[in-house]
PDB file of N, CA and C in Angstrom:
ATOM      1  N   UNK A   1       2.265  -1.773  20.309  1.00  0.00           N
ATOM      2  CA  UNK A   1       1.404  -1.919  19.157  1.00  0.00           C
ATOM      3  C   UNK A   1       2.284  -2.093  17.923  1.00  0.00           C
ATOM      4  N   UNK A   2       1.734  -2.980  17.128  1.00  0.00           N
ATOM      5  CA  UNK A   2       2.968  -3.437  15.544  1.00  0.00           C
ATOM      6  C   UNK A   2       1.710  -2.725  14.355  1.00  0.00           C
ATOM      7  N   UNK A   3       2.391  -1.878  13.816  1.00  0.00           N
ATOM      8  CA  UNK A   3       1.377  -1.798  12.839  1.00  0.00           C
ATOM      9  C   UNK A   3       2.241  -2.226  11.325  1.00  0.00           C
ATOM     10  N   UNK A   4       1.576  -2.577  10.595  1.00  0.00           N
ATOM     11  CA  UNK A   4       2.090  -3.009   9.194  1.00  0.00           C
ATOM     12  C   UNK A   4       1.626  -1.849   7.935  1.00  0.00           C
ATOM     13  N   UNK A   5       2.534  -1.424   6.984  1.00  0.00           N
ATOM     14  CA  UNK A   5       2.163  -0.360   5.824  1.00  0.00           C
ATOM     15  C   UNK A   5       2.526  -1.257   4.797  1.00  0.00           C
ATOM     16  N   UNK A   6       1.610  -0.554   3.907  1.00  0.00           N
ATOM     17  CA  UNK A   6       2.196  -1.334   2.489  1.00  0.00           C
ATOM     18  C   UNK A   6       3.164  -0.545   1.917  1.00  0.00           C
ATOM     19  N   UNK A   7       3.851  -1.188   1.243  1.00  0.00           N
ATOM     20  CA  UNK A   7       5.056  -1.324   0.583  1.00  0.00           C
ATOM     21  C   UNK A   7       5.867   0.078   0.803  1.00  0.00           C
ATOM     22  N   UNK A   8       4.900   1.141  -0.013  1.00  0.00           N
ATOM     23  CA  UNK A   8       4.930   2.548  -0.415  1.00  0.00           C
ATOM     24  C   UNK A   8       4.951   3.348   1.037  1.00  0.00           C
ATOM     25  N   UNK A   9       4.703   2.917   1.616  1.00  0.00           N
ATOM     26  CA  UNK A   9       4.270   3.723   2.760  1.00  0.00           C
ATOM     27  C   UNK A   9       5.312   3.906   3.708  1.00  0.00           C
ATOM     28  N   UNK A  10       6.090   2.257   3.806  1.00  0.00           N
ATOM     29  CA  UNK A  10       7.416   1.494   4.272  1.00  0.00           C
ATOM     30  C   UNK A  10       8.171   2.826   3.800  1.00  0.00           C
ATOM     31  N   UNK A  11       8.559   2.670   2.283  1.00  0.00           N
ATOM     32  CA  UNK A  11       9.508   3.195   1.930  1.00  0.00           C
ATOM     33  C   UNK A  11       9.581   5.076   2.148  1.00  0.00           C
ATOM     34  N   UNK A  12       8.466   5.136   2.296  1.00  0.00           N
ATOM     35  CA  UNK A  12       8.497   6.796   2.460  1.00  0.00           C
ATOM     36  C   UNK A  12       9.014   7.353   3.866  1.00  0.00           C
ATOM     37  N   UNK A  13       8.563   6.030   4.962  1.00  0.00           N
ATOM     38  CA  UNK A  13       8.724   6.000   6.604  1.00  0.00           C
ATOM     39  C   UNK A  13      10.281   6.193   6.592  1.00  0.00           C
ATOM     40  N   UNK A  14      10.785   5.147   5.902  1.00  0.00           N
ATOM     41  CA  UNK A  14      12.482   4.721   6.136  1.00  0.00           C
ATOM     42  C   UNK A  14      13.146   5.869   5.250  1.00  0.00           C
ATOM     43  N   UNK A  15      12.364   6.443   4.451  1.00  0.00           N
ATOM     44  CA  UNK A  15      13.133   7.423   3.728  1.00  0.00           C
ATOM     45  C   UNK A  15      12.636   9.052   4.505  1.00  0.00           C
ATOM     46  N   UNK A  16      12.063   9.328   5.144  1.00  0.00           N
ATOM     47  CA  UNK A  16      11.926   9.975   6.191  1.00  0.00           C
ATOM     48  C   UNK A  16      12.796  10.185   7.167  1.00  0.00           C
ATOM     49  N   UNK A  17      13.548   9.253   8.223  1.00  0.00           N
ATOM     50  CA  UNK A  17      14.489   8.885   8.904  1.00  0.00           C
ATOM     51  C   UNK A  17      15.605   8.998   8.349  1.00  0.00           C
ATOM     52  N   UNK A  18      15.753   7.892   7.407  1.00  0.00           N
ATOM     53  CA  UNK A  18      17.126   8.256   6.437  1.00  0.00           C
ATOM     54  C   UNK A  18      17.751   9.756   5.890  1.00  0.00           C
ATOM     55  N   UNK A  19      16.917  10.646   5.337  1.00  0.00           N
ATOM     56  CA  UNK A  19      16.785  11.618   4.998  1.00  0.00           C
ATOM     57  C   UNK A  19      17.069  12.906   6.635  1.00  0.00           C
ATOM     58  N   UNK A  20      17.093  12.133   7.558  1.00  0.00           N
ATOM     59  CA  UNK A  20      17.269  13.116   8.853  1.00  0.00           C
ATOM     60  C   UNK A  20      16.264  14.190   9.162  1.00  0.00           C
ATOM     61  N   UNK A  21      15.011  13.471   8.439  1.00  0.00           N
ATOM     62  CA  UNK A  21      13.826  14.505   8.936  1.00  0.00           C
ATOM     63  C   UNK A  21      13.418  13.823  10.660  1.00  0.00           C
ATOM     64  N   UNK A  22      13.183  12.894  10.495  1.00  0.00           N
ATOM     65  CA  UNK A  22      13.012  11.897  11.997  1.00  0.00           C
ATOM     66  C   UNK A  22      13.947  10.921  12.404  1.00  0.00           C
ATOM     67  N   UNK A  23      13.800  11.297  13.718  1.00  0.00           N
ATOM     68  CA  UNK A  23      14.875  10.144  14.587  1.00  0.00           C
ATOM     69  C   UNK A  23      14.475   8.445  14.050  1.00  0.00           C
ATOM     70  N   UNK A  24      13.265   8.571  14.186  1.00  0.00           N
ATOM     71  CA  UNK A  24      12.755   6.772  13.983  1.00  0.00           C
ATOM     72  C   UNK A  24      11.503   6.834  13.199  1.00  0.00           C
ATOM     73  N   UNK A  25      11.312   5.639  12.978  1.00  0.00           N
ATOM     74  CA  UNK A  25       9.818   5.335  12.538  1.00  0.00           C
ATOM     75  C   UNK A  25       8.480   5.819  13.348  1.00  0.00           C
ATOM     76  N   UNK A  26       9.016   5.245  14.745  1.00  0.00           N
ATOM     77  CA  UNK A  26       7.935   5.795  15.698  1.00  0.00           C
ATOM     78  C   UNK A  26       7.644   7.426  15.138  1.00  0.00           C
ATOM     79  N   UNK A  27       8.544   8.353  15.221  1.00  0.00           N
ATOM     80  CA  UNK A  27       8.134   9.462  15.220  1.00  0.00           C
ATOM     81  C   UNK A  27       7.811  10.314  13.925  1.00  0.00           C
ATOM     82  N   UNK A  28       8.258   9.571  12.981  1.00  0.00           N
ATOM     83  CA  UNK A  28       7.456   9.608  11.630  1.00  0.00           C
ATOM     84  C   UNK A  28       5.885   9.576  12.023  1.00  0.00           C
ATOM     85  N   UNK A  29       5.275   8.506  12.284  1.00  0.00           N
ATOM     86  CA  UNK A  29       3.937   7.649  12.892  1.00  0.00           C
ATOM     87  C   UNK A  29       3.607   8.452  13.592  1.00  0.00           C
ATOM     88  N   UNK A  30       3.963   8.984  14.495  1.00  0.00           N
ATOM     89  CA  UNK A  30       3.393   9.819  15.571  1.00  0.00           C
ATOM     90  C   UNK A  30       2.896  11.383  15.334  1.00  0.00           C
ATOM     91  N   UNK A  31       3.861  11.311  14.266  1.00  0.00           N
ATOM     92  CA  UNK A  31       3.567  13.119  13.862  1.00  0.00           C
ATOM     93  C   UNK A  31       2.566  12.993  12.644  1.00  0.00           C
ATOM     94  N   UNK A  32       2.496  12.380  11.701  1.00  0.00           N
ATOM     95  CA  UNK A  32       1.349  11.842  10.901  1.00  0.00           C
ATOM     96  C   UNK A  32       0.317  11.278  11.736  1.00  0.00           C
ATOM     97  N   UNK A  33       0.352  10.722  12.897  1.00  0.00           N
ATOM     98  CA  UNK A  33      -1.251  10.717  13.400  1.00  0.00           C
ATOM     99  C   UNK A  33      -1.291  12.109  14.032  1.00  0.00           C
ATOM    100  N   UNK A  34      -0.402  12.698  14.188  1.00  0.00           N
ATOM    101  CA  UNK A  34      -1.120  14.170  14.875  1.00  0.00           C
ATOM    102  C   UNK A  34      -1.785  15.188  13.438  1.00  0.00           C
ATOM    103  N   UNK A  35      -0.938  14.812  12.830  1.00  0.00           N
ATOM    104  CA  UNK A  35      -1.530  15.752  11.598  1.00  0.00           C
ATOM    105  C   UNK A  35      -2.972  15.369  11.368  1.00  0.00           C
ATOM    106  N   UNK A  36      -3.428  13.944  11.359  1.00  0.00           N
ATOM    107  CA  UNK A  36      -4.639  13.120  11.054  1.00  0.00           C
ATOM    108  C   UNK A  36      -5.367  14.159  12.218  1.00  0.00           C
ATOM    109  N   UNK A  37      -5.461  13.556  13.348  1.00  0.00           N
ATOM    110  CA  UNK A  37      -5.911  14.252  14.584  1.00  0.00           C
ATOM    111  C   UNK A  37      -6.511  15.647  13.978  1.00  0.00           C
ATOM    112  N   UNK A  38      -5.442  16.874  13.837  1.00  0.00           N
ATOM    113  CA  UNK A  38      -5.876  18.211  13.381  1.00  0.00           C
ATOM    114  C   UNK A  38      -6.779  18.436  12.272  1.00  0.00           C
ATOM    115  N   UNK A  39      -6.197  17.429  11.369  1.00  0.00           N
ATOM    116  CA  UNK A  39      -7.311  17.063  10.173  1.00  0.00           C
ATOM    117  C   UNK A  39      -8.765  16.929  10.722  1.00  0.00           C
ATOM    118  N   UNK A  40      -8.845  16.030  11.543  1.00  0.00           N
ATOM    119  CA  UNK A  40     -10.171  15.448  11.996  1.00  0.00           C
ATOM    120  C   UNK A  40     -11.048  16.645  12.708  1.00  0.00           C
ATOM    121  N   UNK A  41     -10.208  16.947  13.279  1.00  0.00           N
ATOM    122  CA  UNK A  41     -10.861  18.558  14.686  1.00  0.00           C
ATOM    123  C   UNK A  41     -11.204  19.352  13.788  1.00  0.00           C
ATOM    124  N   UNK A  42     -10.718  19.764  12.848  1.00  0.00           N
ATOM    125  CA  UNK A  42     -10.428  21.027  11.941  1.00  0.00           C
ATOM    126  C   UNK A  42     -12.062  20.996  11.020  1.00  0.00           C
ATOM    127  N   UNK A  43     -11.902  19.477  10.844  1.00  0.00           N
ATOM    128  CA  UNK A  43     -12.838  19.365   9.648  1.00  0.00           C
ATOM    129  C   UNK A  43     -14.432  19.076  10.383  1.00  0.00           C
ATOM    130  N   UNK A  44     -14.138  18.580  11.802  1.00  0.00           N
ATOM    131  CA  UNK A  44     -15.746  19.078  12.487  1.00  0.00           C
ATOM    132  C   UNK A  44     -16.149  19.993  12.862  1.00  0.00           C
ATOM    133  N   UNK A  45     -14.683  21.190  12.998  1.00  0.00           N
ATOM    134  CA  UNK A  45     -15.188  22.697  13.538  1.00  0.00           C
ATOM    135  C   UNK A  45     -15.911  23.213  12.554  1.00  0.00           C
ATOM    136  N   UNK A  46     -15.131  23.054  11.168  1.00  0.00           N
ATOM    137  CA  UNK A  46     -15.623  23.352  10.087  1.00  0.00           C
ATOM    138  C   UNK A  46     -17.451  22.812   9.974  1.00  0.00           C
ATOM    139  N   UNK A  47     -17.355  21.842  10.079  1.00  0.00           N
ATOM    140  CA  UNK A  47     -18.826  21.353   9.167  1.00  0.00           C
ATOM    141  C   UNK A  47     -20.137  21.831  11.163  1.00  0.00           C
ATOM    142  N   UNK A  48     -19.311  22.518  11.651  1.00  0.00           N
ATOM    143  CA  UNK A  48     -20.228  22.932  12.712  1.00  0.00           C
ATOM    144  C   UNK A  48     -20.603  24.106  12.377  1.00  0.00           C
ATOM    145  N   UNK A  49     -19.837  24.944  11.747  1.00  0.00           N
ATOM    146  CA  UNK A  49     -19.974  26.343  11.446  1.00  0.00           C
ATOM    147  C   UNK A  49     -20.996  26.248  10.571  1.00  0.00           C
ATOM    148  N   UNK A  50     -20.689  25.466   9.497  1.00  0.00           N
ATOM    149  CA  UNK A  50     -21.791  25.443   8.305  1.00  0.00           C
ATOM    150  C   UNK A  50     -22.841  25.013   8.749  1.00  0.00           C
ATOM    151  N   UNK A  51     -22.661  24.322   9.675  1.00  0.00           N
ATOM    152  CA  UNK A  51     -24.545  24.003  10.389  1.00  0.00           C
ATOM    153  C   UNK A  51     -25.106  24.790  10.664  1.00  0.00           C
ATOM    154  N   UNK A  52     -24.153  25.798  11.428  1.00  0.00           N
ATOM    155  CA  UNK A  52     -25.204  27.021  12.289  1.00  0.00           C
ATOM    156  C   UNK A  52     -25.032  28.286  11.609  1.00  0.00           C
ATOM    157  N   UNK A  53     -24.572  28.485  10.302  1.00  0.00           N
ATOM    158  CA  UNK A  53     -25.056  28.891   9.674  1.00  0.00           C
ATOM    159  C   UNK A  53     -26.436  28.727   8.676  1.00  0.00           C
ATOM    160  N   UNK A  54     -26.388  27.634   8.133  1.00  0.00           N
ATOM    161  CA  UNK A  54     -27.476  26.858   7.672  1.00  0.00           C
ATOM    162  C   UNK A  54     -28.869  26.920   8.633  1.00  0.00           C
ATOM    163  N   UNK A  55     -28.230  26.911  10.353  1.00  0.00           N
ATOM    164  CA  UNK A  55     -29.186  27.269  10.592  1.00  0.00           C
ATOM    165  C   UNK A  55     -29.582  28.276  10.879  1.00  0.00           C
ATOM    166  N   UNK A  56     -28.819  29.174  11.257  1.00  0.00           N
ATOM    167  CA  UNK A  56     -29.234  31.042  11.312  1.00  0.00           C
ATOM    168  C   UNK A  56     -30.522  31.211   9.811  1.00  0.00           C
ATOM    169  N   UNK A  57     -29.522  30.477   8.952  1.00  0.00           N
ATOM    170  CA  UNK A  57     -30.985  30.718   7.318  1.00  0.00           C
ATOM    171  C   UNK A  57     -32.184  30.540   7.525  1.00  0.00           C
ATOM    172  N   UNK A  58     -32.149  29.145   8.093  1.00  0.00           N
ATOM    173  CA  UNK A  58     -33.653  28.794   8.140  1.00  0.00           C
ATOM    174  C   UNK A  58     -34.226  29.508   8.954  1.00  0.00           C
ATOM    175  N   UNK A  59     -33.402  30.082   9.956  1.00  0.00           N
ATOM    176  CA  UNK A  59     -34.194  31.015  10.870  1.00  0.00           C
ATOM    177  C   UNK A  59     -34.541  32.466  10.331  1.00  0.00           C
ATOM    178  N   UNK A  60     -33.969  33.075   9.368  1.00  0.00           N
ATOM    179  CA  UNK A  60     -33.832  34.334   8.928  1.00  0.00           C
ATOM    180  C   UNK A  60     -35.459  33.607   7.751  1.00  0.00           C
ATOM    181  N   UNK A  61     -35.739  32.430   7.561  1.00  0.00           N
ATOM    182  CA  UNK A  61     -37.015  32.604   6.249  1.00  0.00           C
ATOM    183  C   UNK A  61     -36.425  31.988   5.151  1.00  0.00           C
ATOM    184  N   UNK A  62     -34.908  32.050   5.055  1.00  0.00           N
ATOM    185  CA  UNK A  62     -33.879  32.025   3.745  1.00  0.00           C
ATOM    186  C   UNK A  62     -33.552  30.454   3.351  1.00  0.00           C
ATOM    187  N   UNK A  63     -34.575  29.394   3.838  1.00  0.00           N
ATOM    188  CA  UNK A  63     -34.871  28.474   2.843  1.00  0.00           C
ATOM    189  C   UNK A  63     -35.366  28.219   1.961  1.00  0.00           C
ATOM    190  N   UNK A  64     -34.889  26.946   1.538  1.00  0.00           N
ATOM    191  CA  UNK A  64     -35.390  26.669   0.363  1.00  0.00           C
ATOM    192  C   UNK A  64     -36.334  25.085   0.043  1.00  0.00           C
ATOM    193  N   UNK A  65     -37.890  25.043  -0.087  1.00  0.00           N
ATOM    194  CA  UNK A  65     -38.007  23.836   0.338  1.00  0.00           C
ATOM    195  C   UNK A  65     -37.728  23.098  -0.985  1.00  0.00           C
ATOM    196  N   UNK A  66     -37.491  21.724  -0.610  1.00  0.00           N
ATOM    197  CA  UNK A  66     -36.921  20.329  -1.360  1.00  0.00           C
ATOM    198  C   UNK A  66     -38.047  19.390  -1.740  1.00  0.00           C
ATOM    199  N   UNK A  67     -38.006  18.692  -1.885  1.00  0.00           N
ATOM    200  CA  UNK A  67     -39.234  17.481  -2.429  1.00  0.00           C
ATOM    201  C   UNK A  67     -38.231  16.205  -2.214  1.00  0.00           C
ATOM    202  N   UNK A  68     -38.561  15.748  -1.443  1.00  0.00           N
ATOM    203  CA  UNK A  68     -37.683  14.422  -1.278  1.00  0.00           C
ATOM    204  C   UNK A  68     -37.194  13.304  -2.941  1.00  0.00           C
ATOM    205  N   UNK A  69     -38.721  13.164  -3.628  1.00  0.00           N
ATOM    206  CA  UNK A  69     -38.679  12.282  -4.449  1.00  0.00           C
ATOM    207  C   UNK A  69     -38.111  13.229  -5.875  1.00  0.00           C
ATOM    208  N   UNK A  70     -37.783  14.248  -6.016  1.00  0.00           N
ATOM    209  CA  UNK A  70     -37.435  14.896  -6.539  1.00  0.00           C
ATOM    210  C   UNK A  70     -35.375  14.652  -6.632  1.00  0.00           C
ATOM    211  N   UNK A  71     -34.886  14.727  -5.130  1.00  0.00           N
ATOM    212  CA  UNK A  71     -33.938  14.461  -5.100  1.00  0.00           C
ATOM    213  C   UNK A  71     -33.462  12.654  -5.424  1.00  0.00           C
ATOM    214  N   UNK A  72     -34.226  12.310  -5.074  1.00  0.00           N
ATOM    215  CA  UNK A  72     -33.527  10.816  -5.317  1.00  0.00           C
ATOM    216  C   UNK A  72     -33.580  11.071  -6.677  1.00  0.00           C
ATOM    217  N   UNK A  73     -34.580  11.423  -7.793  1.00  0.00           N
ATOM    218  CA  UNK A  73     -34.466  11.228  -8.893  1.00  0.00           C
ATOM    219  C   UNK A  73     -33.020  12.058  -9.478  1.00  0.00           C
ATOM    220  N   UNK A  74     -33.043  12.858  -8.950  1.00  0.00           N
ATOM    221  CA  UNK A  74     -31.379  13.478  -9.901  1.00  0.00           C
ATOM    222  C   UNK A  74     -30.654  12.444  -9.084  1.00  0.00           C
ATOM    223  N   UNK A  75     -30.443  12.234  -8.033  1.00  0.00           N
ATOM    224  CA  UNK A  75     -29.452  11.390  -7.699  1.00  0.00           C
ATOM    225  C   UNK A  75     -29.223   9.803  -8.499  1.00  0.00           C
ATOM    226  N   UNK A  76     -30.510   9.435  -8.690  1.00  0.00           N
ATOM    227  CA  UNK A  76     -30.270   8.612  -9.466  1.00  0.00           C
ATOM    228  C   UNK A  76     -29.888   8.555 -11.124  1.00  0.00           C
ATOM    229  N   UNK A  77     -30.293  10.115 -11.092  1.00  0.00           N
ATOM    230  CA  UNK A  77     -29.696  10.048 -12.772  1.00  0.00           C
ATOM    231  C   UNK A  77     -28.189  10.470 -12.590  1.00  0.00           C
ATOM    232  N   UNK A  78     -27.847  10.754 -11.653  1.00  0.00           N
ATOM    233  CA  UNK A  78     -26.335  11.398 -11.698  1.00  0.00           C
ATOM    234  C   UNK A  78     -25.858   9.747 -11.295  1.00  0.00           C
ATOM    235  N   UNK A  79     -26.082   8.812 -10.979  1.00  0.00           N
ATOM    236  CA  UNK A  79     -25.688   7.607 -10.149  1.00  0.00           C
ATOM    237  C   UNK A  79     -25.574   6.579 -11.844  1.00  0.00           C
ATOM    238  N   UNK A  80     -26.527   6.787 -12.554  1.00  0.00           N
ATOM    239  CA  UNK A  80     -26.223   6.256 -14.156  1.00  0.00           C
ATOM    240  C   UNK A  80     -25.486   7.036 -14.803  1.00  0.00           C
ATOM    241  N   UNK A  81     -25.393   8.049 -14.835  1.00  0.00           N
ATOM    242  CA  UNK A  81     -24.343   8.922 -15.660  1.00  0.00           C
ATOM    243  C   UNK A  81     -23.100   8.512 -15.573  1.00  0.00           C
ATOM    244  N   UNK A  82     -22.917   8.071 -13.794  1.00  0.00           N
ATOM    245  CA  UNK A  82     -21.291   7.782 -13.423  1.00  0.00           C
ATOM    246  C   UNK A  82     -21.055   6.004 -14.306  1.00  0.00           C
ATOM    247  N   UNK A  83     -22.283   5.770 -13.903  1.00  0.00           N
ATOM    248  CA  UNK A  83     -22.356   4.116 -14.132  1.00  0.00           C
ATOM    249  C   UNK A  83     -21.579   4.298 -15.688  1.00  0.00           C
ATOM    250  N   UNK A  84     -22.459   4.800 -16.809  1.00  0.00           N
ATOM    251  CA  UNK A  84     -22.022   5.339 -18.123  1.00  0.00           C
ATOM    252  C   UNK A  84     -20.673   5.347 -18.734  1.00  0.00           C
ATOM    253  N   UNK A  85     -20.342   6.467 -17.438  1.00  0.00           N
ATOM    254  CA  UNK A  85     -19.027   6.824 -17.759  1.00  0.00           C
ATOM    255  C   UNK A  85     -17.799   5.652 -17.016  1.00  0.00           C
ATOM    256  N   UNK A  86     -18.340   5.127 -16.275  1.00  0.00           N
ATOM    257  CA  UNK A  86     -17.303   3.758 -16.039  1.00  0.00           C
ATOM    258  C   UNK A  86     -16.716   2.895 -16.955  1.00  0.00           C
ATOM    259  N   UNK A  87     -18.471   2.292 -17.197  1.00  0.00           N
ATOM    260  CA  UNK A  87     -18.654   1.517 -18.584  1.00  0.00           C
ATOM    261  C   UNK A  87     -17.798   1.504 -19.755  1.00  0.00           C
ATOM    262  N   UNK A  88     -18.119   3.150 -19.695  1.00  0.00           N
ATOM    263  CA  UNK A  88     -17.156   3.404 -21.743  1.00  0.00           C
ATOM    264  C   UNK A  88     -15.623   3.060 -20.691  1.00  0.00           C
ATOM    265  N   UNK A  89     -15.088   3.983 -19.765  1.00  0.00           N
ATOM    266  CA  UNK A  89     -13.291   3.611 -19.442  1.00  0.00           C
ATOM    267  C   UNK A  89     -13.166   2.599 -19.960  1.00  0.00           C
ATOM    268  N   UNK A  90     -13.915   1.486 -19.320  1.00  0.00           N
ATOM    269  CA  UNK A  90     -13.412  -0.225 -19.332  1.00  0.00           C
ATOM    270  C   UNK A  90     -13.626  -0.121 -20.358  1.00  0.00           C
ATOM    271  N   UNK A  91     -14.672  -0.676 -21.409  1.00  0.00           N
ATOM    272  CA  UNK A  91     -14.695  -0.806 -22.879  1.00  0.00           C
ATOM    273  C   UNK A  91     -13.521   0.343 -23.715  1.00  0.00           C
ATOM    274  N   UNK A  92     -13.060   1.057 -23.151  1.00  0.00           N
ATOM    275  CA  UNK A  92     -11.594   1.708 -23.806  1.00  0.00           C
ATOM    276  C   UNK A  92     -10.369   1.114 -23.496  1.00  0.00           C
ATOM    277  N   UNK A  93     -10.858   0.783 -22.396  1.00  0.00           N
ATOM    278  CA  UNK A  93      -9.008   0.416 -21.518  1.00  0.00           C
ATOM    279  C   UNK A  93      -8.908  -0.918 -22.468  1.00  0.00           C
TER     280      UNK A  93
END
């Protein structure tokens, strides 16, 4: 497999190796996808816990009900606010 990095990415790989942290590139690559990997596991164990907690709540009574059209509306005012604040950057930059 050939994979290609941009520029920055190159230079951090070869300066990795160079530096005598890794034998090669390969194993630069290899240990950064394992880190990714743990990242990934870590962060679904995580958002499993919070489910079944979330759902122990609803089971304990300890919700809270929502209104669907209620939420889109803040979402959409928080969705112009950002718009807003884009707007002015550029008209500053």
């Amino acid at each position: 497999m050939k994979v290609s990095l941009r520029p920055s990415l190159q230079k951090f790989v070869e300066s990795q190796v160079r530096n005598g942290r890794y034998a090669n590139e390969n194993a630069v690559v290899s240990e950064a996808l394992r880190h990714l990997m743990e990242y990934q596991r870590a962060s679904a164990v995580e958002l499993r816990a919070e489910i079944a907690e979330s759902l122990a709540e609803l089971d304990r009574g300890e919700g809270t009900p929502w209104d669907a059209e209620e939420v889109k509306a803040m979402g959409r005012k928080l969705l112009a606010a950002s718009r807003r604040k884009s707007m002015a950057k550029r008209k500053g930059a």
